[in-house]
Protein backbone atom coordinates (compact mmCIF):
# COMPACT_ATOMS: atom_id res chain seq x y z
CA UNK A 1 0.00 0.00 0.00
CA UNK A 2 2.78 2.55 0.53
CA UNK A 3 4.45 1.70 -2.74
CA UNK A 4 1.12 2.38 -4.11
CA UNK A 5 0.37 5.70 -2.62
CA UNK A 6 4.05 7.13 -3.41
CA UNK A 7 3.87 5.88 -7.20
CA UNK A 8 0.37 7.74 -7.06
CA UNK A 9 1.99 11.08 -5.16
CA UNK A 10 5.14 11.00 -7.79
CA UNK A 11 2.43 10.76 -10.69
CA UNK A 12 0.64 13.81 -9.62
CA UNK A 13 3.74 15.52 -9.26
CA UNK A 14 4.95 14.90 -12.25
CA UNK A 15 1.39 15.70 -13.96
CA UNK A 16 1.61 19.44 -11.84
CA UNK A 17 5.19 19.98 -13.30
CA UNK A 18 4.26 19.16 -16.76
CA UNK A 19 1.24 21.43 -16.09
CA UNK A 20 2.51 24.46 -14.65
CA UNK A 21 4.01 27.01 -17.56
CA UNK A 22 7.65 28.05 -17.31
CA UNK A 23 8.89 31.19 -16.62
CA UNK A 24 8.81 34.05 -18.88
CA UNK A 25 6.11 31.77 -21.09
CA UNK A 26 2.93 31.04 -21.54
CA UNK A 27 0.99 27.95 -22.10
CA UNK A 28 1.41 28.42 -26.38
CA UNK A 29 4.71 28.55 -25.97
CA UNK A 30 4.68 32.45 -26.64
CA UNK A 31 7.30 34.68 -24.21
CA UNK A 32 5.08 37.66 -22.42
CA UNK A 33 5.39 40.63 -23.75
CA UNK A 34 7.75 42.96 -21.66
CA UNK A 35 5.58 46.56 -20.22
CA UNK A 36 6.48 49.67 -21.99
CA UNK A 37 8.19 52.07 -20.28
CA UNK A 38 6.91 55.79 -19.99
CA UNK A 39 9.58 57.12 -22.68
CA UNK A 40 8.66 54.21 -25.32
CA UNK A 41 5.08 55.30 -24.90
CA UNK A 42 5.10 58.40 -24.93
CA UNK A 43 7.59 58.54 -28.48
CA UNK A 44 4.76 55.68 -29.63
CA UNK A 45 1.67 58.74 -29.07
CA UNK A 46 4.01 60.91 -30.99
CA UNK A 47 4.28 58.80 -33.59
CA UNK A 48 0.70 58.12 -34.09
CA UNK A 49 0.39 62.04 -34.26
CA UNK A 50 2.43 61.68 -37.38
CA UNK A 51 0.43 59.42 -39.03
CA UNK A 52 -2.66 61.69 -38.25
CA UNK A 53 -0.56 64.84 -39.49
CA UNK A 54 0.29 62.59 -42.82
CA UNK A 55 -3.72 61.59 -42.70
CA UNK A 56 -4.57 65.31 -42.38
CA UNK A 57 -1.94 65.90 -45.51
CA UNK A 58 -3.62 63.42 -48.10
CA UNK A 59 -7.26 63.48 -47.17
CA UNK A 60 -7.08 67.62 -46.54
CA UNK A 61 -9.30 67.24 -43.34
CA UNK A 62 -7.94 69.72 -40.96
CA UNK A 63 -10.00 67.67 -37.92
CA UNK A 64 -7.31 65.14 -37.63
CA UNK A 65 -4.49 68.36 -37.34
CA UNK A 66 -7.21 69.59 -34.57
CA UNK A 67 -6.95 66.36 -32.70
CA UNK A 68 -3.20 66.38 -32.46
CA UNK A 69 -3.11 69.99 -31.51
CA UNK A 70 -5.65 69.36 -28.87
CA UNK A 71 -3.82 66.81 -27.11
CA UNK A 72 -0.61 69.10 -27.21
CA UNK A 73 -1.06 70.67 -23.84
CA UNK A 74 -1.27 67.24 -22.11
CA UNK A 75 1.65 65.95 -24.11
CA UNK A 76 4.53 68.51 -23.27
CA UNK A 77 4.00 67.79 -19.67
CA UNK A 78 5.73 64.02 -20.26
CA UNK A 79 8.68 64.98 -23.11
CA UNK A 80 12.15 65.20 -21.48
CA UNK A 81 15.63 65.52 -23.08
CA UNK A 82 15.62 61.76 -24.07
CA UNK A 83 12.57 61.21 -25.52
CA UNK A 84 13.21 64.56 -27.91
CA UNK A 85 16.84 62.90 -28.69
CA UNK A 86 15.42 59.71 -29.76
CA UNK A 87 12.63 61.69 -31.84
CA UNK A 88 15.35 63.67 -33.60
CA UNK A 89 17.84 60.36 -34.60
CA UNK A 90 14.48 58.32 -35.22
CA UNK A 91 13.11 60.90 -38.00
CA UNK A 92 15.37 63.04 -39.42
CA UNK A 93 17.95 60.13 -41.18
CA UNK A 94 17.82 62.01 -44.61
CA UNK A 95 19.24 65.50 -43.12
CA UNK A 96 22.86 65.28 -41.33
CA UNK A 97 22.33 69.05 -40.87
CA UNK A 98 19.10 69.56 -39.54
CA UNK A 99 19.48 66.97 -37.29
CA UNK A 100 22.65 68.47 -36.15
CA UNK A 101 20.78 71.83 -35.54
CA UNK A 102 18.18 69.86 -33.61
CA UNK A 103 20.87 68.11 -31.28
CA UNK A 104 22.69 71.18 -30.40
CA UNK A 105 19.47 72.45 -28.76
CA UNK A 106 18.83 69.41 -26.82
CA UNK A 107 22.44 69.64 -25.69
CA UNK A 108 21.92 72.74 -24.05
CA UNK A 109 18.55 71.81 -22.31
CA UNK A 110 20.49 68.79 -21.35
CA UNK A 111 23.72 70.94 -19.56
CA UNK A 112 20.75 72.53 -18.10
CA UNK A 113 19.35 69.77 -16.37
CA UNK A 114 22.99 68.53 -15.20
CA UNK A 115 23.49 72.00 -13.46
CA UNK A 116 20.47 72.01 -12.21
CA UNK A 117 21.40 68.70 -10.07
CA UNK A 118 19.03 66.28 -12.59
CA UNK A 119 20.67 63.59 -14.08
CA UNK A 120 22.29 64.02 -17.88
CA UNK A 121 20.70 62.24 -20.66
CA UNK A 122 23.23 60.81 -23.02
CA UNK A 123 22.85 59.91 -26.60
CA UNK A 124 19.90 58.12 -28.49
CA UNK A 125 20.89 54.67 -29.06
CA UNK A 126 22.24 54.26 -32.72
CA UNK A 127 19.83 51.49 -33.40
CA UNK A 128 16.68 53.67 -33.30
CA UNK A 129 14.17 54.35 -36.23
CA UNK A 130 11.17 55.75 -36.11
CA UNK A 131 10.71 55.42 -40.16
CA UNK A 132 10.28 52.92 -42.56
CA UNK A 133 13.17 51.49 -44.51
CA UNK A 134 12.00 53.11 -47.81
CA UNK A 135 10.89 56.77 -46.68
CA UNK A 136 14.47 56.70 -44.30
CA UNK A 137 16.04 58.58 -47.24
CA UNK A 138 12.93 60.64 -47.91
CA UNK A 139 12.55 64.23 -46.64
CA UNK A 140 9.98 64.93 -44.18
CA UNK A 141 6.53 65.86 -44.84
CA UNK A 142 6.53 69.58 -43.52
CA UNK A 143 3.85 69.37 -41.69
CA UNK A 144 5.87 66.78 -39.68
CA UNK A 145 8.75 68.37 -39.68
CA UNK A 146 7.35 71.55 -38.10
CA UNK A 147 5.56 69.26 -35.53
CA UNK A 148 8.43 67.88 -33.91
CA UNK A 149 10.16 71.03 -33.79
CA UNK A 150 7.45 72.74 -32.26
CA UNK A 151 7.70 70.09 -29.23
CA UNK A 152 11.33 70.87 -28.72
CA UNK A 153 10.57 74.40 -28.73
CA UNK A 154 8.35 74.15 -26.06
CA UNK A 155 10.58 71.80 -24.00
CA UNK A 156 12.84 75.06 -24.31
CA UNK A 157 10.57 77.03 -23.23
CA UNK A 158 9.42 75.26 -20.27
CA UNK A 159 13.06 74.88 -19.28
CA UNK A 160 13.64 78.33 -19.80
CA UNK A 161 16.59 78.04 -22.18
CA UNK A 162 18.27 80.53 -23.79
CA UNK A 163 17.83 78.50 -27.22
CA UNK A 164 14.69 78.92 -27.09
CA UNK A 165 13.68 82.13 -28.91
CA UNK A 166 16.42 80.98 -31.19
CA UNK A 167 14.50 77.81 -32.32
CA UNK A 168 11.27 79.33 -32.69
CA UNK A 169 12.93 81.66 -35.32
CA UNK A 170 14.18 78.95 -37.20
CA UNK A 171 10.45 77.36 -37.06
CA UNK A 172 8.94 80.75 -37.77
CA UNK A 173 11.29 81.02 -40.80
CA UNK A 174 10.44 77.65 -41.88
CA UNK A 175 6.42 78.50 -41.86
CA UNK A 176 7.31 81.81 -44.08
CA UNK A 177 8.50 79.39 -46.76
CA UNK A 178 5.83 77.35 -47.01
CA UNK A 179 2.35 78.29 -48.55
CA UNK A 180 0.53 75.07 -47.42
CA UNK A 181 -3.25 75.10 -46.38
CA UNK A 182 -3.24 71.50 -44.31
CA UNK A 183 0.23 73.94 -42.02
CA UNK A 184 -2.69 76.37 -41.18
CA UNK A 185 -3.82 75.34 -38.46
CA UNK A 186 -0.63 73.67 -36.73
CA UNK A 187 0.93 77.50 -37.99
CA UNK A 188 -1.35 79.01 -35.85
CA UNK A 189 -0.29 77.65 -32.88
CA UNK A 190 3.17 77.76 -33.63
CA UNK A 191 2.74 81.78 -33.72
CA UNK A 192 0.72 81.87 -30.80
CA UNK A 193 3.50 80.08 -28.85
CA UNK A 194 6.32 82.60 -30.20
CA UNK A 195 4.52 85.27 -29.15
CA UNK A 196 4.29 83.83 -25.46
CA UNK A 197 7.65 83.17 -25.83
CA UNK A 198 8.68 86.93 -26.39
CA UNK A 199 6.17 88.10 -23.52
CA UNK A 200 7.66 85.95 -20.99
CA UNK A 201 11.15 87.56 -21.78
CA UNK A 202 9.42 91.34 -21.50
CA UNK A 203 10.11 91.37 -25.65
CA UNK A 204 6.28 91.25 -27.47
CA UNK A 205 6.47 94.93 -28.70
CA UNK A 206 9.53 93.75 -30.88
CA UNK A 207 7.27 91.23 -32.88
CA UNK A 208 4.62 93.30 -33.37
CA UNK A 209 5.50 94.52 -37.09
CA UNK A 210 6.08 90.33 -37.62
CA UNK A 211 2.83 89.70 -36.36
CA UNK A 212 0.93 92.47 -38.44
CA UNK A 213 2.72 91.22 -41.15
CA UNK A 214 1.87 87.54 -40.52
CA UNK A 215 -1.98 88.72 -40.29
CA UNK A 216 -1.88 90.18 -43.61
CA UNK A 217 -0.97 87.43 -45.18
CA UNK A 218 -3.36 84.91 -43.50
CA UNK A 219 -6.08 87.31 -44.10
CA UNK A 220 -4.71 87.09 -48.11
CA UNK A 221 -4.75 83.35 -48.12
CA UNK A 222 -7.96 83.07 -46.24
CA UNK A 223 -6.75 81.23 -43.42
CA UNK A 224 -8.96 82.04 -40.62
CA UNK A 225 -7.66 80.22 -37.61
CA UNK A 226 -4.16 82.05 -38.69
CA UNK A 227 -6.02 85.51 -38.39
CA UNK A 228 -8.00 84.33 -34.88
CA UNK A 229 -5.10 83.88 -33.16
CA UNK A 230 -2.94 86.84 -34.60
CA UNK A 231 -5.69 89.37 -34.08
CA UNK A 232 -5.72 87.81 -30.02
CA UNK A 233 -2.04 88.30 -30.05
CA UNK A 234 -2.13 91.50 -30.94
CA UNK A 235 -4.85 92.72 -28.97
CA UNK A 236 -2.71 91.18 -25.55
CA UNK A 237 0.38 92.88 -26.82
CA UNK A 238 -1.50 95.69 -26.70
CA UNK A 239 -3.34 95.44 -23.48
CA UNK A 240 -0.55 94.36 -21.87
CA UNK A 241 1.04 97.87 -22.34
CA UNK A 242 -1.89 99.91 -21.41
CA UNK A 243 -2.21 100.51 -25.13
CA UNK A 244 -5.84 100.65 -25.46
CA UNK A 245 -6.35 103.15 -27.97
CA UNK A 246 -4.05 100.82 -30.11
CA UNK A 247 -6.19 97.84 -29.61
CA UNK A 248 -9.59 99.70 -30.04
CA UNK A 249 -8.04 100.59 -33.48
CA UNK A 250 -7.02 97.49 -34.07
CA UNK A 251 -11.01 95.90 -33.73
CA UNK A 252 -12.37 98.38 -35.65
CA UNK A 253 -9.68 98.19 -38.60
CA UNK A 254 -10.32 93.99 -38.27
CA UNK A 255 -13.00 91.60 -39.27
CA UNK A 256 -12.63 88.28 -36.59
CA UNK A 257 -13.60 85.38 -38.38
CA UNK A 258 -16.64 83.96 -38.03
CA UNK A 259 -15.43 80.20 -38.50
CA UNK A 260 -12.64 80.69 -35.45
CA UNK A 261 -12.91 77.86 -33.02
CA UNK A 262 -14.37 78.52 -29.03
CA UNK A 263 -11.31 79.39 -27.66
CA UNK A 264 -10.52 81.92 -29.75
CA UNK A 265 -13.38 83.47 -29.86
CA UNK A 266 -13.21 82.90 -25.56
CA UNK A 267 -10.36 85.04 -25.64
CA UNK A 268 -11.52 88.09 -28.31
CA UNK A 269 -14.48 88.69 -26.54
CA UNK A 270 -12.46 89.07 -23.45
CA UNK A 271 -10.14 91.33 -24.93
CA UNK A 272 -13.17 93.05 -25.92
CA UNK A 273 -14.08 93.68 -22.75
CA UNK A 274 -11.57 95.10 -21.39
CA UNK A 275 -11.21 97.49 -23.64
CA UNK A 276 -15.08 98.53 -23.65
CA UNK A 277 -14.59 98.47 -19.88
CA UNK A 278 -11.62 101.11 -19.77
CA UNK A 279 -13.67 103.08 -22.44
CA UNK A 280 -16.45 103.54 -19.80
CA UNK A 281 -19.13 101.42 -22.71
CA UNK A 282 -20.07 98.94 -19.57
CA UNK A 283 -23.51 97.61 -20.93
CA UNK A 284 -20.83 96.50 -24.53
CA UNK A 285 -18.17 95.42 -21.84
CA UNK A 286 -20.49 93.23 -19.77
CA UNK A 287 -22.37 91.15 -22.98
CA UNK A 288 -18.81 90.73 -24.15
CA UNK A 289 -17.61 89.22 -21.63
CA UNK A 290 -20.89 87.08 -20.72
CA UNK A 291 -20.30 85.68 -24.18
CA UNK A 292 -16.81 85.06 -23.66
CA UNK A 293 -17.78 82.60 -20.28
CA UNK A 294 -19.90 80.75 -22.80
CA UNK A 295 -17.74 80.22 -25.30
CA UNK A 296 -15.08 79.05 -23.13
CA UNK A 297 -14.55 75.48 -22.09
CA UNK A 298 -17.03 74.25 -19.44
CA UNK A 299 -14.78 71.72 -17.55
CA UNK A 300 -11.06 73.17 -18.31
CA UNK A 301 -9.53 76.74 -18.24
CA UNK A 302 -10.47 77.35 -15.07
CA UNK A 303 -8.18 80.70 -14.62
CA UNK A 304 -9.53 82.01 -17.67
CA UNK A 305 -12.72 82.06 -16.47
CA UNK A 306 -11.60 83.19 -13.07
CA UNK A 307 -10.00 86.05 -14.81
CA UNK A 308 -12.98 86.99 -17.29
CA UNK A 309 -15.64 86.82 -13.93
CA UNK A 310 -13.51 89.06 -12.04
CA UNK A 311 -13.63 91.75 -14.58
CA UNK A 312 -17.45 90.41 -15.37
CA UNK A 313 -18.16 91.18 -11.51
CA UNK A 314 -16.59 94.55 -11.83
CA UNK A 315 -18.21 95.93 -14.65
CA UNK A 316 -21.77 94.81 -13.40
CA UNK A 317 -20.93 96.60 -10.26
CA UNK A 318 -20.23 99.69 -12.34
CA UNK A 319 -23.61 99.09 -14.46
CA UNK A 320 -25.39 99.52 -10.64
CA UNK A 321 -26.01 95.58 -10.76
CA UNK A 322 -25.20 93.28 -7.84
CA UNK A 323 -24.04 89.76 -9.36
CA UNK A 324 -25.50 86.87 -7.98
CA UNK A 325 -24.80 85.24 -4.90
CA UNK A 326 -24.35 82.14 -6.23
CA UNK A 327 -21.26 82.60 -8.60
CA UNK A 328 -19.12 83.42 -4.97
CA UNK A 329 -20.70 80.11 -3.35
CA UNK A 330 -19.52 77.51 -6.24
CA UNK A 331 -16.62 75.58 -4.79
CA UNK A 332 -14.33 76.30 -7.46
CA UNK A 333 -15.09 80.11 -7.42
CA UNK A 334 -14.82 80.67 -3.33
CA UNK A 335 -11.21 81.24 -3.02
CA UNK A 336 -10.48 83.22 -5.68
CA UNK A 337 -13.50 85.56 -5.83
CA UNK A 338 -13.44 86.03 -2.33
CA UNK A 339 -12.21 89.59 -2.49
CA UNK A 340 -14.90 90.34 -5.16
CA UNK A 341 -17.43 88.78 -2.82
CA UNK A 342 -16.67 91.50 0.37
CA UNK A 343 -16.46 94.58 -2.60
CA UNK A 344 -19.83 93.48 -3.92
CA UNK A 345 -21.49 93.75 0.03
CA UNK A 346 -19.64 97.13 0.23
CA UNK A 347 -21.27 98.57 -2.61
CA UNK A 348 -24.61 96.72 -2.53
CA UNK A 349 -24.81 98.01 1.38
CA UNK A 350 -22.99 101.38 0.90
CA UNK A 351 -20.81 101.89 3.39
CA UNK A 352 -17.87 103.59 2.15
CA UNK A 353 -15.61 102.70 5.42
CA UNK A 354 -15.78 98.90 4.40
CA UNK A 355 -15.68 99.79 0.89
CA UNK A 356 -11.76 101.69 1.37
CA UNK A 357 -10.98 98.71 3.93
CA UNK A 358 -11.28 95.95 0.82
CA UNK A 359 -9.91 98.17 -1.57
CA UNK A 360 -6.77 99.02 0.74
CA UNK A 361 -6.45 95.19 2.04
CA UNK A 362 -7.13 94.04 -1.51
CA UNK A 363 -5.38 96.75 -3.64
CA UNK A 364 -1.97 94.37 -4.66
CA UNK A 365 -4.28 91.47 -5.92
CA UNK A 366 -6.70 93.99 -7.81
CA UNK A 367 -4.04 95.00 -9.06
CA UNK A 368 -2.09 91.67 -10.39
CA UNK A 369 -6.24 90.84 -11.79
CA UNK A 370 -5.73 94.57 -13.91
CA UNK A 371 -9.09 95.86 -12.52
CA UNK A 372 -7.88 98.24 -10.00
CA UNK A 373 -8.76 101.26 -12.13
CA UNK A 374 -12.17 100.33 -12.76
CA UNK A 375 -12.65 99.83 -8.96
CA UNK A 376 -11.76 103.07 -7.80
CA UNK A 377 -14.87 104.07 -10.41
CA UNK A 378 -16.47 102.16 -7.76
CA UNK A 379 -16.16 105.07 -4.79
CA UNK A 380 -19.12 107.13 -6.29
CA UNK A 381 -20.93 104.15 -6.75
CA UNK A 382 -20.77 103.04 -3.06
CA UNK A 383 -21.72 106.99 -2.24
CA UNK A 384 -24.49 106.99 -4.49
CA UNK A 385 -25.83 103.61 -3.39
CA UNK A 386 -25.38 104.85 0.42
CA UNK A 387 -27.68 108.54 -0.58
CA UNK A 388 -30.12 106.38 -1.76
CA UNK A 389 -30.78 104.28 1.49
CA UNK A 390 -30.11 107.71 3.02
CA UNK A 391 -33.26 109.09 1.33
CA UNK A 392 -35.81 106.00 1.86
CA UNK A 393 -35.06 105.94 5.43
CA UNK A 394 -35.49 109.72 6.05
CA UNK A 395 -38.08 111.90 5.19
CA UNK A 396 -35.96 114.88 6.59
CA UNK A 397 -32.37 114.67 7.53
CA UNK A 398 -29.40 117.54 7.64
CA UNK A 399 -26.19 117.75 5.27
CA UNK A 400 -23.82 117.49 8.48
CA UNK A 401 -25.49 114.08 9.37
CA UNK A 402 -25.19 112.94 5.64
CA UNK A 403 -21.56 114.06 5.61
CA UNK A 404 -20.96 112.13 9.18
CA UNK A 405 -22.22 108.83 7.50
CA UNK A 406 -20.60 109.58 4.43
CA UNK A 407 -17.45 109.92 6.15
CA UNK A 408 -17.24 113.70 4.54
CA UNK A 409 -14.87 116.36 5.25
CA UNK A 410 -17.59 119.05 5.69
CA UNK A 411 -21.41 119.60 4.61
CA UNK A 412 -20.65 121.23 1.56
CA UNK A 413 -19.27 118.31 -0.12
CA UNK A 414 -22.10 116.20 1.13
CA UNK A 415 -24.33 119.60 -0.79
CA UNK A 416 -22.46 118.53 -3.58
CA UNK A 417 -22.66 115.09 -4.52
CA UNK A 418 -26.21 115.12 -3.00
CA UNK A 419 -26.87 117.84 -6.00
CA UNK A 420 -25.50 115.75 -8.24
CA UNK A 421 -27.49 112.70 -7.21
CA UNK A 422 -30.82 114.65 -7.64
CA UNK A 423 -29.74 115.57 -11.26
CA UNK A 424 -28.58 112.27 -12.16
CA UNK A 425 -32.18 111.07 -11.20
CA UNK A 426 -30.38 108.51 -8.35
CA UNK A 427 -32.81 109.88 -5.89
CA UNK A 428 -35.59 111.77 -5.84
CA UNK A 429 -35.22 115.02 -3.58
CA UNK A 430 -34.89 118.47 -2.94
CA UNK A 431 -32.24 121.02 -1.26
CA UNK A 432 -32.70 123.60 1.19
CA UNK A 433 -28.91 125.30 1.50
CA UNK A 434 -30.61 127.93 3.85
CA UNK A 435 -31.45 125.49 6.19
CA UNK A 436 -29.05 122.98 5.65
CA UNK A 437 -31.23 119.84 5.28
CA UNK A 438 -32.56 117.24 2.86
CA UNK A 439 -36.00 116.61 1.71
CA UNK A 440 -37.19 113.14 0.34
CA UNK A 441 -40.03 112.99 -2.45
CA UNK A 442 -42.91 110.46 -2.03
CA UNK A 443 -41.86 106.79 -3.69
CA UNK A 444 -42.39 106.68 -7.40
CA UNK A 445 -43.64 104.00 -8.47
CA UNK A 446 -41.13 101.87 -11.24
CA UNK A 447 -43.56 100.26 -13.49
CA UNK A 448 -44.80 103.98 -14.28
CA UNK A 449 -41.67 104.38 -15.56
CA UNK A 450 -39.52 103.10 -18.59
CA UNK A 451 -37.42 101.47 -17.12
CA UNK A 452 -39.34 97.90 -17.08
CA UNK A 453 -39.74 97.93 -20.78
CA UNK A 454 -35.78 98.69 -21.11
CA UNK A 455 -34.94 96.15 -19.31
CA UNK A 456 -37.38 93.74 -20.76
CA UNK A 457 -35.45 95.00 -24.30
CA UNK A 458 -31.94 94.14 -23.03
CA UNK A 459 -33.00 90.98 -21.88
CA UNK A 460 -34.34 90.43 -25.45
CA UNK A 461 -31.67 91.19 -27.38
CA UNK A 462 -29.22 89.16 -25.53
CA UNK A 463 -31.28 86.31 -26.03
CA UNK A 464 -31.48 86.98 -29.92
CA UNK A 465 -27.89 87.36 -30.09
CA UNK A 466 -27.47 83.89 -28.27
CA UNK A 467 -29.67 82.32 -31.18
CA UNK A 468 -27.81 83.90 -33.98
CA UNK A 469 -24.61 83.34 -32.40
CA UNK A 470 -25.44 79.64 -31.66
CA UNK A 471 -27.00 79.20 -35.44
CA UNK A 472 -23.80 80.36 -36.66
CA UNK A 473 -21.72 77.57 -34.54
CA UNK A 474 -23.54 74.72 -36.29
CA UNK A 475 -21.57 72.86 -38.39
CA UNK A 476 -23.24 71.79 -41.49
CA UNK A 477 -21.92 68.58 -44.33
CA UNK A 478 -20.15 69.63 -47.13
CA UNK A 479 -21.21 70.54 -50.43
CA UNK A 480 -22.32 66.88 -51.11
CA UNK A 481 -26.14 67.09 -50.67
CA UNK A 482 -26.54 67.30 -54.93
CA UNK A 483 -24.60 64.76 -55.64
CA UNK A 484 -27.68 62.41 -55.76
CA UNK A 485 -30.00 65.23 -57.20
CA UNK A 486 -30.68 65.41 -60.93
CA UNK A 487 -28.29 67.75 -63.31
CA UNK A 488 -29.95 69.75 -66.01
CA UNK A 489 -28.82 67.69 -68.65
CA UNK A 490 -29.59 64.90 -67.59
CA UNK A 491 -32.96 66.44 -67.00
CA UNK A 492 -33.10 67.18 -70.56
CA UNK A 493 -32.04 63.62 -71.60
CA UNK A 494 -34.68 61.62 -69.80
CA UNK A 495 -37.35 64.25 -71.07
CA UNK A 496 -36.02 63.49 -74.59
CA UNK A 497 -36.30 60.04 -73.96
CA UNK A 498 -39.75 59.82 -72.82
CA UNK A 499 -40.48 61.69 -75.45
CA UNK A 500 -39.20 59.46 -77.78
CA UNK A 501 -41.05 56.48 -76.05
CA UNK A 502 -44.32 58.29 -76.11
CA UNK A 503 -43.97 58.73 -79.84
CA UNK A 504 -43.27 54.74 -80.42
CA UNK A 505 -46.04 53.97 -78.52
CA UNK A 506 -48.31 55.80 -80.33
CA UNK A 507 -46.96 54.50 -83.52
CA UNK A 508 -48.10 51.36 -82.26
CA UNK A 509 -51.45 52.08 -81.87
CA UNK A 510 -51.99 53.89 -84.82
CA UNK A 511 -50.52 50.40 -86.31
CA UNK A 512 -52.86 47.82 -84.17
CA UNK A 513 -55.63 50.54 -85.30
């Protein structure tokens, strides 16, 4: 019996060995595949960006261009030194020169990061390619070409090198020498980043002639995202000196393309605001930049829209509106509109003390946000706001107590801007300078007035202008509707035809007749 039982226990042993798959295989016979690691897939995305760029070039669909460009922002976050190197000897193995050029960028980045205490990134192995044996020899496609150097012109610009401006030329050049529509769209972007590239180094009035220069030219060749984002970097250029009267010129002279994607549009109608804003146009200002939070992305760009509601809450505070409450309550808005949130219950409440205690405690960030000008605007505001509770809670009151709660230097100036409330039609009330007081008027009623019907008109017309501007964004097909519909000739032909037939058959009868 023990024989038996250890022939059985060696049997099942040797049936659980034969079973069990060795290591490093599987039970085909096939080796596992090894994982990727984050370098090898990040070059593999980049190469499948190619292929869409080469897609974009033969089928002359700009949407595949507009799905590599959109995935841009995510992708320069993950390209280092090495993964650039390996892009460089992978592609460009028909040039010796530009890839050269290329190299002696990265080089720099890399000294960079070995300064910097990072670890230096030597050469690409020599056994990389990225290209097929037959198009190795082959130039690139431009389009490509002006791809891959826009990623290491970014990577320069991230780092902070002093190459970078210097690439960007030589990209910028490369664009002028091409007159490619399927580059329109990646050209686009490539000027946008130049220009960022200047302002970050305190240089963007030296490109401005470049830039004009560039947006004559798009406009020429029709290329509309081109002239979207070179009017927008124009108008910040502007704006970013104080140069308003510039930019204003710059609108009117300008037509923005209809056909511009969200986010340029976003930023136009910002720009827009602004500069109706500092021209004191506040009802233009405020539908501009209501527009502009509804073009722009609903989940993403959050400090955009930070930045547009901050000027959004000014200018409805100059208009005499008080925004809602709950724009300050949303959990993404809290922290950085608090400061808006204590100036809007300054001026809906009028007291002027609290209203110079935000402005003083607040007066660095208003001014980083560029609204700091428009809030002092604010003061006689707050002061009119104040006369008005003034006059509903007193039916009688004297110019010394107005000036006390005021926080006047003397009754006369209280006179004043009491005088000039009356003829502004803030309050309704008269003056007696002999006696030194204030009388209140009975309550008028509102709806006797116009001002019902012109608000009922605003409120109209920004809805129409939501309809035609949402009309507009509808994308339609192509051309390709009358491709099944009948020509005119052919039209012609069948009417022959049954004409023809009509004949024989009467021939026939007049023959069976």
């Amino acid at each position: 019996m023990t024989g038996t039982s250890d022939a059985k226990s060696e049997g099942t042993a040797e049936i659980k060995n034969a079973a069990a798959p060795t290591t490093g295989s599987t039970a085909t016979g096939k080796t596992e595949a090894k994982p990727k690691d984050a370098n090898t897939l990040v070059i593999d995305e980049i190469r499948e960006h190619c292929r869409l760029i080469e897609r974009t070039v033969v089928s002359k669909e700009p949407r595949f261009m507009v799905r590599v460009l959109r995935s841009l922002f995510a992708l320069r976050k993950k390209i280092n030194v090495a993964i650039l190197r390996r892009l460089v000897h992978g592609f460009y193995t028909h040039s010796v020169s530009q890839k050269q050029t290329l190299l002696a960028y990265l080089d720099q980045a890399a000294e960079m990061d070995t300064t910097e205490g990072g670890s230096p990134t030597g050469p690409a192995p020599p056994n990389t390619r990225l290209r097929g044996a037959k198009s190795a020899l082959t130039p690139l496609l431009p389009e490509v070409d002006a791809y891959l150097q826009l990623l290491i012109f970014l990577h320069l610009s991230d780092r902070g090198s002093t190459s970078a401006l210097t690439c960007g030329e030589s990209l910028v050049a490369k664009l002028i020498a091409y007159n490619r529509r399927t580059l329109d769209h990646l050209a686009a972007r490539i000027y946008y980043y130049y220009a960022m590239a200047y302002e970050s180094g305190g240089r963007a009035s030296e490109i401005r002639g470049f830039l004009h220069s560039r947006l004559r030219t798009a406009t020429l060749r029709h290329d509309f995202e081109g002239q979207a984002v070179l009017i927008n970097c124009l108008l910040r250029s502007y704006i970013s000196q104080n140069l308003f009267d510039q930019a204003d010129k710059l609108v009117n002279k300008t037509s923005f393309p209809e056909t511009a994607s969200n986010n340029e549009w976003a930023r136009y109608l910002y720009y827009l605001g602004r500069i109706k804003a500092i021209q004191l146009e506040y009802s233009e200002a405020h539908k501009h930049l209501v527009q502009s939070l509804r073009k722009a992305p609903q989940s993403t760009a959050v400090g955009f829209k930070h930045t547009v509601m901050k000027l959004n809450i000014t200018v409805e505070l100059l208009l005499g509106e008080i925004p809602e409450r709950r724009t300050f309550l949303q959990k993404e808005n809290k922290r950085a509109l608090a400061p808006y949130l204590m100036l809007t219950q300054a001026v809906r409440s009028g007291d002027v003390k609290r209203f110079d205690e935000t402005l003083e405690n607040y007066a660095p960030q208003f001014k980083t946000d560029h609204t700091y000008t428009l809030i002092l605007r604010l003061h006689h505001n707050v002061i009119k706001t104040a006369i008005r509770t003034i006059s509903l809670a007193y039916t009688r009151i004297s110019l010394s107590d107005v000036a006390q709660k005021l926080s006047l230097d003397s009754a006369q100036d209280a006179e004043y801007i009491i005088a000039k409330a009356i003829r502004d039609g803030v309050i309704e009330a008269t003056l007696d300078h002999d006696q030194g007081w204030m009388q209140s008027k009975e309550n008028v009623d509102i709806y006797s007035t116009r001002e019902p019907q012109l608000a009922f008109h605003q409120r109209i017309e920004f809805c129409l202008d939501l309809h035609n501007s949402s009309v507009k964004a509808m994308r339609f097909p192509p051309k390709s509707y009358n491709q099944d519909l009948e020509s005119a000739e052919d039209r012609r032909e069948r009417e022959a035809q049954d004409l023809e037939l009509a004949k024989e058959m009467a021939e026939d009868d007049d023959d069976l007749m």
